[in-house]
Protein backbone atom coordinates (compact mmCIF):
# COMPACT_ATOMS: atom_id res chain seq x y z
CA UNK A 1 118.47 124.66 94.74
CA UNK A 2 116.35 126.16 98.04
CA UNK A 3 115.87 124.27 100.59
CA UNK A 4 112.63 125.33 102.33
CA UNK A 5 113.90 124.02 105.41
CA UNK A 6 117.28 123.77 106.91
CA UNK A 7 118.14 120.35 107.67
CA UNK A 8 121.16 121.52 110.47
CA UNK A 9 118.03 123.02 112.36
CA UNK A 10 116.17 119.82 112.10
CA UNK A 11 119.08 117.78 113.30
CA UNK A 12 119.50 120.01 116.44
CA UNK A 13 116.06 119.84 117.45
CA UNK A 14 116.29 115.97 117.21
CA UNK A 15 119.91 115.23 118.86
CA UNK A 16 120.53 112.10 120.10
CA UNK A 17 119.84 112.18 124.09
CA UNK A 18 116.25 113.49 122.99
CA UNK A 19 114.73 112.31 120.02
CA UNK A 20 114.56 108.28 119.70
CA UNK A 21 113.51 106.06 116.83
CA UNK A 22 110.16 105.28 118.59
CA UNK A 23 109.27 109.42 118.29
CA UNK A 24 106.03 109.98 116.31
CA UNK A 25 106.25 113.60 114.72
CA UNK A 26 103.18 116.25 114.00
CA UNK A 27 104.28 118.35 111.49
CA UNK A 28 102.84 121.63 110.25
CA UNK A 29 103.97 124.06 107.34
CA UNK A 30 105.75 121.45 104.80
CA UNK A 31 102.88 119.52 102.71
CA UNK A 32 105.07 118.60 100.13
CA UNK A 33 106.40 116.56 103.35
CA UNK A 34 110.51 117.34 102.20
CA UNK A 35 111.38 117.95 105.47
CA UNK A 36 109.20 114.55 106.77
CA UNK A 37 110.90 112.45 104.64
CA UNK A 38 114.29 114.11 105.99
CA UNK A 39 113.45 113.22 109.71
CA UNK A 40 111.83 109.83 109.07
CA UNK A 41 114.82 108.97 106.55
CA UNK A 42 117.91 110.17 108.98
CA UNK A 43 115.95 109.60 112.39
CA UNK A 44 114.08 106.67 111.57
CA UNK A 45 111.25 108.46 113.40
CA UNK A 46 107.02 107.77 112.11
CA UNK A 47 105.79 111.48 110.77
CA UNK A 48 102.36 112.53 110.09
CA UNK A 49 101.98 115.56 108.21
CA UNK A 50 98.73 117.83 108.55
CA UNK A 51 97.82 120.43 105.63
CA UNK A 52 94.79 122.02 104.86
CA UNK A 53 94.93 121.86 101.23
CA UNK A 54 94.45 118.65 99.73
CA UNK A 55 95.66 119.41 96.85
CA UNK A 56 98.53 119.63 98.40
CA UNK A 57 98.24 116.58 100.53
CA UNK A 58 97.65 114.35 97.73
CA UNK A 59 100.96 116.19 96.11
CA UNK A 60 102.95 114.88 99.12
CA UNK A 61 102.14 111.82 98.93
CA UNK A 62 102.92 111.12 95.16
CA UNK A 63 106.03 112.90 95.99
CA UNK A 64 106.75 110.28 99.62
CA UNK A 65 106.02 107.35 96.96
CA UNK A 66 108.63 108.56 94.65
CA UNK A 67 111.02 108.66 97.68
CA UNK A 68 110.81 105.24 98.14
CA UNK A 69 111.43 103.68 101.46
CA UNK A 70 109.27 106.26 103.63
CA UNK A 71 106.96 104.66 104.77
CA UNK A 72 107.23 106.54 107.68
CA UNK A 73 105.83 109.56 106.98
CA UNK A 74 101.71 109.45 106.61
CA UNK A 75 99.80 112.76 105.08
CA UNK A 76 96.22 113.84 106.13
CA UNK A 77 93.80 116.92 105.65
CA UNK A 78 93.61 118.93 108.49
CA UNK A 79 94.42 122.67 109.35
CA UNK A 80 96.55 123.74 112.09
CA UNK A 81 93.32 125.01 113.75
CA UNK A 82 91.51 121.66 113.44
CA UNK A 83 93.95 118.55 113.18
CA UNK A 84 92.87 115.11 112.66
CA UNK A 85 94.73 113.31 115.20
CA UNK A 86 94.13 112.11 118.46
CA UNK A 87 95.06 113.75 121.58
CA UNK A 88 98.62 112.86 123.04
CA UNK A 89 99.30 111.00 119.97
CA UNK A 90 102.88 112.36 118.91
CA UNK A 91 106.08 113.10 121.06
CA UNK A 92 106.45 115.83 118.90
CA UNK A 93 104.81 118.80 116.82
CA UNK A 94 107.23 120.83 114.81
CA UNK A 95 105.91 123.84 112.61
CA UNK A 96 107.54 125.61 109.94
CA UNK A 97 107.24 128.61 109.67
CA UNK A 98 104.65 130.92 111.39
CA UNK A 99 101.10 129.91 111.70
CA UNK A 100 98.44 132.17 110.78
CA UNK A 101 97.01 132.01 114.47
CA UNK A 102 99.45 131.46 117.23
CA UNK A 103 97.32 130.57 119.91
CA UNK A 104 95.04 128.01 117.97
CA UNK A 105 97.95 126.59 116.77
CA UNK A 106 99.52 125.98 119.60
CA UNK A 107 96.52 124.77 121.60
CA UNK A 108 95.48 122.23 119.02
CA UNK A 109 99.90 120.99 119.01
CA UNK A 110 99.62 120.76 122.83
CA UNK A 111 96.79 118.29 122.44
CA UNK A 112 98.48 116.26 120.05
CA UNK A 113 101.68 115.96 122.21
CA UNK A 114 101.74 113.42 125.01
CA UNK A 115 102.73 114.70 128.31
CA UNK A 116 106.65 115.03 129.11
């Protein structure tokens, strides 16, 4: 079975000393949400994930009710260009893999991240 993400690099990024149960997580790249329902399910952490396609959104989140217990981890329409979320909502945005434009993406994450 592949794993689309690797969970050892999601556990580094989210060590304890940094990452807390109150953290509120953008992510970007994983619609089907796997690697959501990893972080809210291990960390305890609230995830939203953005993807453009709602196809795939609405995919996600039959797959996050099958998973029972995640209610955690939210799914919305939005491109990495153009999120739906407020500014300095999240302590976090995470990406997998590369975006399609680096700068927009970034931009719109740094919005979405509180300061510190």
């Amino acid at each position: 079975l592949e794993v689309p993400f690797a969970p050892a690099a999601l556990a580094s990024l989210s060590e304890p000393g940094i990452f807390r149960k109150y953290e509120r997580v953008l992510l970007l790249g994983a619609p089907r949400g796997g690697a959501a329902r990893w972080l809210a399910s291990h960390l305890g952490c609230r995830v939203v994930v953005a993807a453009p396609d709602p196809v795939a959104v609405a995919f996600g989140a039959i797959l996050n009710r099958g998973a029972h217990g995640q209610e955690g981890v939210v799914f919305c329409r939005g491109t990495e260009t153009a999120l739906p979320v407020r500014d300095r909502a999240f302590t976090h945005a995470w990406r997998i893999g590369a975006p399609d434009d680096p700068p927009a993406a970034l931009a719109q994450a740094f919005a979405a991240v509180r300061p510190g």
